[in-house]
C-alpha atoms as a PDB file:
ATOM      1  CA  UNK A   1      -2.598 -13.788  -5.854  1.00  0.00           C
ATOM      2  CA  UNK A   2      -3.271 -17.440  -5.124  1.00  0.00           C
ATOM      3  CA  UNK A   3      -0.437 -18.458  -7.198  1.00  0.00           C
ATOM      4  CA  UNK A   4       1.866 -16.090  -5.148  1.00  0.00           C
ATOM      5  CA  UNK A   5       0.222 -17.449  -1.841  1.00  0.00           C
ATOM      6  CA  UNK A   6       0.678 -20.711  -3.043  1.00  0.00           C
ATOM      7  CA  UNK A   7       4.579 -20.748  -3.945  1.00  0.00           C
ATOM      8  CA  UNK A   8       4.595 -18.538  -0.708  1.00  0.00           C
ATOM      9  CA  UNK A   9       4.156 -21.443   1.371  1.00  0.00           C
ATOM     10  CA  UNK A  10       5.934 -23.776  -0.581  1.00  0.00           C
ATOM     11  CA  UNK A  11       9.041 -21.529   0.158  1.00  0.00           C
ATOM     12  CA  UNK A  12       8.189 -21.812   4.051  1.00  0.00           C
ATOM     13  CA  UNK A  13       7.519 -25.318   4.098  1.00  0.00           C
ATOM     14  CA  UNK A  14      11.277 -25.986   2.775  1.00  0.00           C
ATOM     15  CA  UNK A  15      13.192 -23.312   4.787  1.00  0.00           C
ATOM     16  CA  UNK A  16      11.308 -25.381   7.512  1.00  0.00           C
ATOM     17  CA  UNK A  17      12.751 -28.807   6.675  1.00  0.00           C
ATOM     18  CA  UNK A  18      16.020 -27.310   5.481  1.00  0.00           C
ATOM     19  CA  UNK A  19      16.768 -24.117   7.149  1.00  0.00           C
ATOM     20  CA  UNK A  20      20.046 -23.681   5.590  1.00  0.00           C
ATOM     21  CA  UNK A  21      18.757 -23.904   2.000  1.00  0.00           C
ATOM     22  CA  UNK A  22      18.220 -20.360   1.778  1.00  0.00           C
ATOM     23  CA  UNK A  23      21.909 -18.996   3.278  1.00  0.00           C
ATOM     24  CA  UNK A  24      23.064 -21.599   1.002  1.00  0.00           C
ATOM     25  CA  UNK A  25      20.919 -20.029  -2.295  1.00  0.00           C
ATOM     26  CA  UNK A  26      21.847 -16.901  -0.963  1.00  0.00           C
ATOM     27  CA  UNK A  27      25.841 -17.284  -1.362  1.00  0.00           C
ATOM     28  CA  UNK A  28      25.688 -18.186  -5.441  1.00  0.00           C
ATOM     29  CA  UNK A  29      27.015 -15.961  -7.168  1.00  0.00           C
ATOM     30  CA  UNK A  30      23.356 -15.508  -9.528  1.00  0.00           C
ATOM     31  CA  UNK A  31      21.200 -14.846  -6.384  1.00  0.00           C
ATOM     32  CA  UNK A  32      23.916 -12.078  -5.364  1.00  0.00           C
ATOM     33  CA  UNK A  33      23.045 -10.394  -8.926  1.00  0.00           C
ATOM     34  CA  UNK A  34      19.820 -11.160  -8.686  1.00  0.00           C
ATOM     35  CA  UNK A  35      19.621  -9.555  -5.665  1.00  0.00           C
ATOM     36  CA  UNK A  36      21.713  -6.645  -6.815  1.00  0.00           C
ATOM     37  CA  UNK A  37      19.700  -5.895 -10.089  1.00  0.00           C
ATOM     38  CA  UNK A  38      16.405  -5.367  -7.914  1.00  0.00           C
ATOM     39  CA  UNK A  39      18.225  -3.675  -5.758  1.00  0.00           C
ATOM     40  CA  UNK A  40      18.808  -1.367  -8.263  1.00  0.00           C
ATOM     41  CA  UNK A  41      15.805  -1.665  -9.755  1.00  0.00           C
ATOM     42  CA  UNK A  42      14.018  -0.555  -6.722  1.00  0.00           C
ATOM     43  CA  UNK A  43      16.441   2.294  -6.427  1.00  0.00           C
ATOM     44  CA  UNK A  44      15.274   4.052  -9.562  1.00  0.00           C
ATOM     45  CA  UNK A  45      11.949   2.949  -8.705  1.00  0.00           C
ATOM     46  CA  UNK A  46      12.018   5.262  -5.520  1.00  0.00           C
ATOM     47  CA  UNK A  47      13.900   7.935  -7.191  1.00  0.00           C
ATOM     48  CA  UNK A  48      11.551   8.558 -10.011  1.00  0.00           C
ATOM     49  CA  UNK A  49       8.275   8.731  -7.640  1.00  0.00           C
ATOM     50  CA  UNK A  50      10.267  10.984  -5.720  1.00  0.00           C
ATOM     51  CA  UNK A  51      11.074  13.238  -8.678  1.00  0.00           C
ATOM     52  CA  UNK A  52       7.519  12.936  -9.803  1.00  0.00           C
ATOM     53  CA  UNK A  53       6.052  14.058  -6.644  1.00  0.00           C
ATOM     54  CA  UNK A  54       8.619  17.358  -6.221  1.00  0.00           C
ATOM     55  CA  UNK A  55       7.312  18.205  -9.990  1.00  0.00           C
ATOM     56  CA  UNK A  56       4.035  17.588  -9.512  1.00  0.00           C
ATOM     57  CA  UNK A  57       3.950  20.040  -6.251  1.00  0.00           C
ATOM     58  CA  UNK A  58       6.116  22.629  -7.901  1.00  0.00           C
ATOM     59  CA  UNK A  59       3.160  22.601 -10.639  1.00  0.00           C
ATOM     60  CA  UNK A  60       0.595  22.817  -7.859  1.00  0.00           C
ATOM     61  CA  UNK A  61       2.234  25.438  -5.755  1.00  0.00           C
ATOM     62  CA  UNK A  62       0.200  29.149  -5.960  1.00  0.00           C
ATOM     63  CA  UNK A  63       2.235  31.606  -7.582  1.00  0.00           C
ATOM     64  CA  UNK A  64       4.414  33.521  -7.020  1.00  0.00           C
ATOM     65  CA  UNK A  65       7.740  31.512  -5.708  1.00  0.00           C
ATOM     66  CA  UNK A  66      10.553  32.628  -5.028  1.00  0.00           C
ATOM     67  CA  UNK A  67      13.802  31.502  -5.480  1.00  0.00           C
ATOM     68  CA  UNK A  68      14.671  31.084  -2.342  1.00  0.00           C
ATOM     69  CA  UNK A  69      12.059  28.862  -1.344  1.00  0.00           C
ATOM     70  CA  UNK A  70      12.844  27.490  -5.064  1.00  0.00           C
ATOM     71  CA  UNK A  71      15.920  26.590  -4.311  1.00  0.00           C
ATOM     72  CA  UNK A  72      14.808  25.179  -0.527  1.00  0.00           C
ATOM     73  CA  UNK A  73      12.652  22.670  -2.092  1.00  0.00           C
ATOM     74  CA  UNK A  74      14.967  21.626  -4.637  1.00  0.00           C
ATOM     75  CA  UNK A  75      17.509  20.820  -1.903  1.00  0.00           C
ATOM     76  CA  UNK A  76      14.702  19.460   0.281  1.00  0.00           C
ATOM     77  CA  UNK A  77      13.906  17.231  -2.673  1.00  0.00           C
ATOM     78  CA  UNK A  78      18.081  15.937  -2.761  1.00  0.00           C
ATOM     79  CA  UNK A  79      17.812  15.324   0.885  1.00  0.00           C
ATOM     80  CA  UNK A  80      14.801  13.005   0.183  1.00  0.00           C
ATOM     81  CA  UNK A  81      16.442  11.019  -2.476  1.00  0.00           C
ATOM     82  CA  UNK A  82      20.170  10.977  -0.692  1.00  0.00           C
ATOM     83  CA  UNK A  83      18.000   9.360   2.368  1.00  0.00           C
ATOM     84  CA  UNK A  84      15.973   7.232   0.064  1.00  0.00           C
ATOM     85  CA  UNK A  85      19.091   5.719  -1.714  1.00  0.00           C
ATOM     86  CA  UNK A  86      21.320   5.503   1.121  1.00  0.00           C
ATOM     87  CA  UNK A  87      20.011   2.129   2.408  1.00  0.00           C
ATOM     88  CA  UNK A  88      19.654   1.332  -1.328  1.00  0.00           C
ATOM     89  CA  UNK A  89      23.573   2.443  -2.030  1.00  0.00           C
ATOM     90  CA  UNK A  90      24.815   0.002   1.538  1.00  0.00           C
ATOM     91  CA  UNK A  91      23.024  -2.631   0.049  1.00  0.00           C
ATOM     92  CA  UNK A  92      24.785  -2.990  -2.825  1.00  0.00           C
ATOM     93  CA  UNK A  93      28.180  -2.118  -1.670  1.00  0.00           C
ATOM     94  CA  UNK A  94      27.566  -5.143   0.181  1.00  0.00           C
ATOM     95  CA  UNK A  95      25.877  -7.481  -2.301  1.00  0.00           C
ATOM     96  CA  UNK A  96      29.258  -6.729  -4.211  1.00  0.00           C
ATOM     97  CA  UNK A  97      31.561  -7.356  -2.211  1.00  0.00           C
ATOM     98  CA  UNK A  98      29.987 -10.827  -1.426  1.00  0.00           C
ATOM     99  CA  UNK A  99      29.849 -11.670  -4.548  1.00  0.00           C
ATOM    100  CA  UNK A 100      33.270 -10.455  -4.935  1.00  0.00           C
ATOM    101  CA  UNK A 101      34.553 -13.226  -2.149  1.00  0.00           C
ATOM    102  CA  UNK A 102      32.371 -15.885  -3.938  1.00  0.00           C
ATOM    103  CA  UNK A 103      34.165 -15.701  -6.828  1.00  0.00           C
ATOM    104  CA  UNK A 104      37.364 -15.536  -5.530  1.00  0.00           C
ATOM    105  CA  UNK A 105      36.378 -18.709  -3.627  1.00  0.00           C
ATOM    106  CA  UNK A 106      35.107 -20.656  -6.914  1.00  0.00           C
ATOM    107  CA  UNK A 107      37.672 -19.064 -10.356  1.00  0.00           C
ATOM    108  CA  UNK A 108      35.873 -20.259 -13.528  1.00  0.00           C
ATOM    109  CA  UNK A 109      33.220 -21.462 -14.680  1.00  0.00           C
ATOM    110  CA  UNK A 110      33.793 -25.057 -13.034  1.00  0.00           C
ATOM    111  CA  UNK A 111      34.674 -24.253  -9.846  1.00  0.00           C
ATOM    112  CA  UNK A 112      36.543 -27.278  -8.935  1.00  0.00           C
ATOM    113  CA  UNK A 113      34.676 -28.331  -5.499  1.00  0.00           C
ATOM    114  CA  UNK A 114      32.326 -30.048  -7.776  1.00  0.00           C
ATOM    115  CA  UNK A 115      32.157 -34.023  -7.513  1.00  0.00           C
ATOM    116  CA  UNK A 116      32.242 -33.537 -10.984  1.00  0.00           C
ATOM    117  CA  UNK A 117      35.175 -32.924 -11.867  1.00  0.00           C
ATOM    118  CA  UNK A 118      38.267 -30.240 -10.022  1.00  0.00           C
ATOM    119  CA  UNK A 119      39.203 -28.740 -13.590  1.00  0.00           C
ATOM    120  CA  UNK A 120      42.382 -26.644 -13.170  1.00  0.00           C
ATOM    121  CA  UNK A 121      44.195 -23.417 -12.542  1.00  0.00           C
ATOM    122  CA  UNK A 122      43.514 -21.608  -8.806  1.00  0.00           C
ATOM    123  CA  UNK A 123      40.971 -24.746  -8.492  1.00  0.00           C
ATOM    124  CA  UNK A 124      39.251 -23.313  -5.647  1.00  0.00           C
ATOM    125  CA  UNK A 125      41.282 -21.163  -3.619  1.00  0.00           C
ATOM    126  CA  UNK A 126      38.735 -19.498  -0.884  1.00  0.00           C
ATOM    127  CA  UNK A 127      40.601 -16.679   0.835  1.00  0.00           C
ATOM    128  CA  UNK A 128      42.707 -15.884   3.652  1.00  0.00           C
ATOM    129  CA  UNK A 129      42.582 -17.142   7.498  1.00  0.00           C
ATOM    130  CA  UNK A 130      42.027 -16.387  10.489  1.00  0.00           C
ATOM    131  CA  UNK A 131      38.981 -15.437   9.967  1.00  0.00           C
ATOM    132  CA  UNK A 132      35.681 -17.440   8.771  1.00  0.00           C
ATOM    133  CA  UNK A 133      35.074 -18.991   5.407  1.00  0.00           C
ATOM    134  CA  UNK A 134      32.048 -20.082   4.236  1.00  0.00           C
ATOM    135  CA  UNK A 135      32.711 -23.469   1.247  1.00  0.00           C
ATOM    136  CA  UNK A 136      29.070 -23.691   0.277  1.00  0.00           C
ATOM    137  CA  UNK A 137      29.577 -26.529  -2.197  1.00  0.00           C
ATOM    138  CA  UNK A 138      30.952 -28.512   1.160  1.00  0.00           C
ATOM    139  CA  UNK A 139      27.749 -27.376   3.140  1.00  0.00           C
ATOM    140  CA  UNK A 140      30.559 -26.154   5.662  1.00  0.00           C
ATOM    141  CA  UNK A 141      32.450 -23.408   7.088  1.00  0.00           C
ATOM    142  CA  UNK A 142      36.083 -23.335   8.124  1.00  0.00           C
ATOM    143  CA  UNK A 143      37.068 -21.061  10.789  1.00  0.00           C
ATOM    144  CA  UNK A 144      40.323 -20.156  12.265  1.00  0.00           C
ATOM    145  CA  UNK A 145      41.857 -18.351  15.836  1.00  0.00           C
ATOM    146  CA  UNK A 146      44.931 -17.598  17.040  1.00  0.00           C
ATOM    147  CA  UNK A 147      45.410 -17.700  20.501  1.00  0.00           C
ATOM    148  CA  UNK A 148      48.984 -17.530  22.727  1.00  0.00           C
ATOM    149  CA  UNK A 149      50.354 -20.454  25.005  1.00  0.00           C
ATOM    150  CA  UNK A 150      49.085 -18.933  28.484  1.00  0.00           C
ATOM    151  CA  UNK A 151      52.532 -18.048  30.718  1.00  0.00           C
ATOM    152  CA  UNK A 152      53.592 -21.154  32.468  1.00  0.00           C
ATOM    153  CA  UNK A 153      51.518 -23.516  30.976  1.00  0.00           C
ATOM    154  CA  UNK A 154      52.618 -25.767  27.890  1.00  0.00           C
ATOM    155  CA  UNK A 155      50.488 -26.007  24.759  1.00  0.00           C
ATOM    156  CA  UNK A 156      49.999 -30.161  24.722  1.00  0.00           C
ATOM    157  CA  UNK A 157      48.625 -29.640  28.774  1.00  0.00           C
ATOM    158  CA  UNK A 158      46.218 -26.850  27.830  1.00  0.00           C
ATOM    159  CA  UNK A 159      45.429 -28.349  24.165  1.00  0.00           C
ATOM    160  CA  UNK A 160      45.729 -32.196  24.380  1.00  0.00           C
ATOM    161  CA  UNK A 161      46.871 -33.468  21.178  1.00  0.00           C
ATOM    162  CA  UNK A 162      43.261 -34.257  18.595  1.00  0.00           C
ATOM    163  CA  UNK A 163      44.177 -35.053  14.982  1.00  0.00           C
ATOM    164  CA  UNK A 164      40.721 -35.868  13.471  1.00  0.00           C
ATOM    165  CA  UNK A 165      37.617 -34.335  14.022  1.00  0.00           C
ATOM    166  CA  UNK A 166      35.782 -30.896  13.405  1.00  0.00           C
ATOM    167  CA  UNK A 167      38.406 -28.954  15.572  1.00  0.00           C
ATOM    168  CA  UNK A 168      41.946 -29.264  15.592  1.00  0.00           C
ATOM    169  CA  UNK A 169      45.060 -27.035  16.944  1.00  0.00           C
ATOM    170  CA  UNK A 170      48.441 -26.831  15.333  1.00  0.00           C
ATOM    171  CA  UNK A 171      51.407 -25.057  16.008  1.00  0.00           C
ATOM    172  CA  UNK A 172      51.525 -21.219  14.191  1.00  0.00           C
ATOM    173  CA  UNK A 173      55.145 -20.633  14.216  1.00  0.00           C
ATOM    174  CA  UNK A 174      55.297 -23.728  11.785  1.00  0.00           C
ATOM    175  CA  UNK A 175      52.940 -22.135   9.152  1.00  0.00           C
ATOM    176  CA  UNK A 176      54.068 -19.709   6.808  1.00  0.00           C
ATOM    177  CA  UNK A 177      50.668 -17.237   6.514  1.00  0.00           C
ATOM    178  CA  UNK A 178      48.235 -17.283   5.720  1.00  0.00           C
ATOM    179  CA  UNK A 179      46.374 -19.742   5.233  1.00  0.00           C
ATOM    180  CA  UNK A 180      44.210 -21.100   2.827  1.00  0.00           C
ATOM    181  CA  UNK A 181      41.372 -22.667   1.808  1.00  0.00           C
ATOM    182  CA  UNK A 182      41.180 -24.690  -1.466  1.00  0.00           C
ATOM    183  CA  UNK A 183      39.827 -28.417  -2.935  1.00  0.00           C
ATOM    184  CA  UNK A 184      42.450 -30.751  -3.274  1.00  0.00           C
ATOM    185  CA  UNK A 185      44.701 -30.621  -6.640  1.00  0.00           C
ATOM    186  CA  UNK A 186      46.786 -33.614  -8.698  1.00  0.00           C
ATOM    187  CA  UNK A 187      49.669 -34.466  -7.043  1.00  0.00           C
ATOM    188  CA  UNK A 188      48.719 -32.964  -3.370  1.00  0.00           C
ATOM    189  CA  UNK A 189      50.618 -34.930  -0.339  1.00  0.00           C
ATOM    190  CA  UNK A 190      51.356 -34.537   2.900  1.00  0.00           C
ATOM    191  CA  UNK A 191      52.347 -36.734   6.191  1.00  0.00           C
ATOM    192  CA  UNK A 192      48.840 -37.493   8.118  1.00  0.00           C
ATOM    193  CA  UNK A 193      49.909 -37.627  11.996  1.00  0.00           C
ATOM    194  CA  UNK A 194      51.578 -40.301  13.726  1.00  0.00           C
ATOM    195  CA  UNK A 195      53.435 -41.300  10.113  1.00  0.00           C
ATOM    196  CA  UNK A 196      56.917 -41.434   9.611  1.00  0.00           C
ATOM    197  CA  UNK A 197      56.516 -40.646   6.060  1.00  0.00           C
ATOM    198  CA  UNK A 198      54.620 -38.417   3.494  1.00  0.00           C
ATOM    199  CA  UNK A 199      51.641 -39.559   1.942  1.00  0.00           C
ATOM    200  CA  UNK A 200      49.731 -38.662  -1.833  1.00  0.00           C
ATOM    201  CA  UNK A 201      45.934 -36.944  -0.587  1.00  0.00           C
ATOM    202  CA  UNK A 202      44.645 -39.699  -2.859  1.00  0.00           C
ATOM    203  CA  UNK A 203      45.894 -42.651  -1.317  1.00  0.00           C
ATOM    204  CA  UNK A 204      44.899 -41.456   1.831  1.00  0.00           C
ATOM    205  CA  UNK A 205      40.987 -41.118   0.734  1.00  0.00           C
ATOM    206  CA  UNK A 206      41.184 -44.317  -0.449  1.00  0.00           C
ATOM    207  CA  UNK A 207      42.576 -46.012   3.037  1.00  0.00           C
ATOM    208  CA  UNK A 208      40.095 -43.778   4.734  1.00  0.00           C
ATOM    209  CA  UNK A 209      37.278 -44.964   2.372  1.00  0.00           C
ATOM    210  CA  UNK A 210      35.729 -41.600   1.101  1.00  0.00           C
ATOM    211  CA  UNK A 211      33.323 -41.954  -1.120  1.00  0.00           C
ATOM    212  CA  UNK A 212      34.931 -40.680  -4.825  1.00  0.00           C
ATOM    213  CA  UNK A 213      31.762 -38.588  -4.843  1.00  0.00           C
ATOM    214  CA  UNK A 214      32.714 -36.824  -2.140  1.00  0.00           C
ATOM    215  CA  UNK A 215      36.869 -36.059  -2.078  1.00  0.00           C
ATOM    216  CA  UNK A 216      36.413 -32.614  -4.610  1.00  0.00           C
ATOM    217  CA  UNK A 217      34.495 -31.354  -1.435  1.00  0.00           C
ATOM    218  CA  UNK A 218      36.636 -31.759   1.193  1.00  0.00           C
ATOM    219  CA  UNK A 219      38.175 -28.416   2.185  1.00  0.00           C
ATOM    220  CA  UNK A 220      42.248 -28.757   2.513  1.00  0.00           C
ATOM    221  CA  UNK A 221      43.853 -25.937   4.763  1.00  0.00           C
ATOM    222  CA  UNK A 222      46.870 -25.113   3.497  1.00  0.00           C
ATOM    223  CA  UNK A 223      49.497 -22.514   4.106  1.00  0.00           C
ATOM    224  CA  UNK A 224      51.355 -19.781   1.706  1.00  0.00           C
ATOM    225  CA  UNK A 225      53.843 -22.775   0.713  1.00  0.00           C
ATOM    226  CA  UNK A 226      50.857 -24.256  -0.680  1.00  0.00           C
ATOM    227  CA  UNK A 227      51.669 -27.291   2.514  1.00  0.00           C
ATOM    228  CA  UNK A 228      48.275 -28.861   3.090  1.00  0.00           C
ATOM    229  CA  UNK A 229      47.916 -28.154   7.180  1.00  0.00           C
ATOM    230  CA  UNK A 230      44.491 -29.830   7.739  1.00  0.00           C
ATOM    231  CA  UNK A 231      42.545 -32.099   5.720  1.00  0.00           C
ATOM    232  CA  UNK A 232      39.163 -30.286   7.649  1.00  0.00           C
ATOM    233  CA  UNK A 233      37.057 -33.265   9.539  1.00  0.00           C
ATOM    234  CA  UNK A 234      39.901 -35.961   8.763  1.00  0.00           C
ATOM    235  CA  UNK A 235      43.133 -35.393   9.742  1.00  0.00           C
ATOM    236  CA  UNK A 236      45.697 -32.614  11.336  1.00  0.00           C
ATOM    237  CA  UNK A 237      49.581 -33.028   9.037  1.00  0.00           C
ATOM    238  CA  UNK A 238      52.045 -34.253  11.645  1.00  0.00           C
ATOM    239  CA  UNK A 239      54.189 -31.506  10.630  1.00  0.00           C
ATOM    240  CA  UNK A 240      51.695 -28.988  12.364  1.00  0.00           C
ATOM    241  CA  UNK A 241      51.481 -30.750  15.202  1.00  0.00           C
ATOM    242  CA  UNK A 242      51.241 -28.721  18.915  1.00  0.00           C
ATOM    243  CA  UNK A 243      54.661 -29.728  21.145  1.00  0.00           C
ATOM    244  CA  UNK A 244      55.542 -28.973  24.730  1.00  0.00           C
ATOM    245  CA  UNK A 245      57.570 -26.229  22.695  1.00  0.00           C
ATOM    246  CA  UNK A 246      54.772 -24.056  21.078  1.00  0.00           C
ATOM    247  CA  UNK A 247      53.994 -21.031  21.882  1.00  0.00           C
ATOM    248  CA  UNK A 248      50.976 -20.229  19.719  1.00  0.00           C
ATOM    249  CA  UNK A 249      48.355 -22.074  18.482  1.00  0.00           C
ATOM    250  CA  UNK A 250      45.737 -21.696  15.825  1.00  0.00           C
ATOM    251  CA  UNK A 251      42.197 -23.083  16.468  1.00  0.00           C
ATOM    252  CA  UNK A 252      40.592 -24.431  13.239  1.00  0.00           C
ATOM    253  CA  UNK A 253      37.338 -25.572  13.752  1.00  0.00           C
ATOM    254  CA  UNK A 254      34.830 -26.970  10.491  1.00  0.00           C
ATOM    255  CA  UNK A 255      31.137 -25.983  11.063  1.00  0.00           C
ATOM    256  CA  UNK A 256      27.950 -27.287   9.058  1.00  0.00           C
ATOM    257  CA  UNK A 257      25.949 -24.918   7.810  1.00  0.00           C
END
């Protein structure tokens, strides 16, 4: 018990100094299963003590029974367990499905926002904006809305033009959707705004001076055509750019968490 006390307040003393640790434990794929097997675990758990108990009353019970009242407290005893695992059952629907949309974020066994190394194929396609995705191994999420030019206003007076930073809007009729959110690949390029001409992703990190332990984590926005929109907290692609012309905008923000 001391032991369990012990590690107890261990736990609370780092959620305290990092309170993000545990949402960020919480997305890996093992903790999802981990959480899932005692899940189940404490399913069957429940189930069996609630078997056990309906046997050993139908034991106790005076004679004689009958069957209707048989058959009342065999259905009572399916209500029970039906209640009992529903929680149980919504639990794990939604475990899986988390940890199906953490593994479509990281394909393989190197996931490829590691500083160690990107690795290959998908090389860490997240999923699909607008929406909110969470890029765990960047300690960030990227977010995206879709909004309409108000009527009689243009989109550079009610969005003044910001290409670097945590929030940036470009022009939607541009992008072919949706969009997407991977780690940068060999060979990636684009043209960074307020340049005439297109530049390699690894140049750029270099002229920005980002660390080398640190470019496999930033999250690129790209769209369908694979065109890298938004290199998130650096720089919006002049080719996304809003103009007095636009008439709908997508808001992409990049949040710590």
């Amino acid at each position: 018990m001391l032991a369990v006390t012990v590690a107890c307040l261990a736990a609370a003393v780092g959620l305290w100094s990092d309170p993000g640790a545990l949402s960020r434990m919480l997305v890996q794929p093992n903790a999802l299963v981990a959480l899932l097997v005692a899940d189940v675990g404490l399913l069957v758990f429940r189930v069996v003590a609630v078997v056990d108990a309906y046997l050993l009353a139908a034991r106790e019970r005076p004679p004689p029974v009958r069957g209707r009242w048989r058959r009342l407290g065999a259905a009572g005893m399916v209500g029970v367990i039906g209640l009992t695992a529903a929680p149980h059952l919504a639990s794990a629907y939604y475990d899986l499905q988390a940890y199906d949309l953490i593994t479509s974020v990281f394909t393989g066994a190197d996931p490829g926002w590691k500083a160690s190394g990107r690795g290959g194929g998908a090389n860490g396609v997240a999923t699909a904006l607008p929406g909110r995705v969470t890029v765990p191994e960047a300690a960030c999420a990227i977010s995206a809305e879709s909004l309409p030019v108000p009527p009689g206003r243009s989109a550079g007076t009610v969005w003044p033009l910001v290409g670097r930073g945590p929030r940036v809007v470009v022009e939607a009729n541009q992008l072919t959707s949706p969009l997407l959110v991977r780690s940068r690949r060999p060979g990636d390029a684009f043209r960074p705004l307020g340049l005439r001409g297109r530049k390699k992703l690894q140049d750029f990190f270099v002229d920005e001076k980002v660390q080398r332990c640190v470019r496999d984590t930033v999250p690129l926005v790209v769209d369908s055509l694979g065109r890298i929109v938004w290199v998130a907290g650096h720089v919006l692609a002049e080719d996304f750019r809003v103009t007095d012309r636009t008439e709908a905008v997508i808001i992409l923000k990049q949040e710590p968490i």
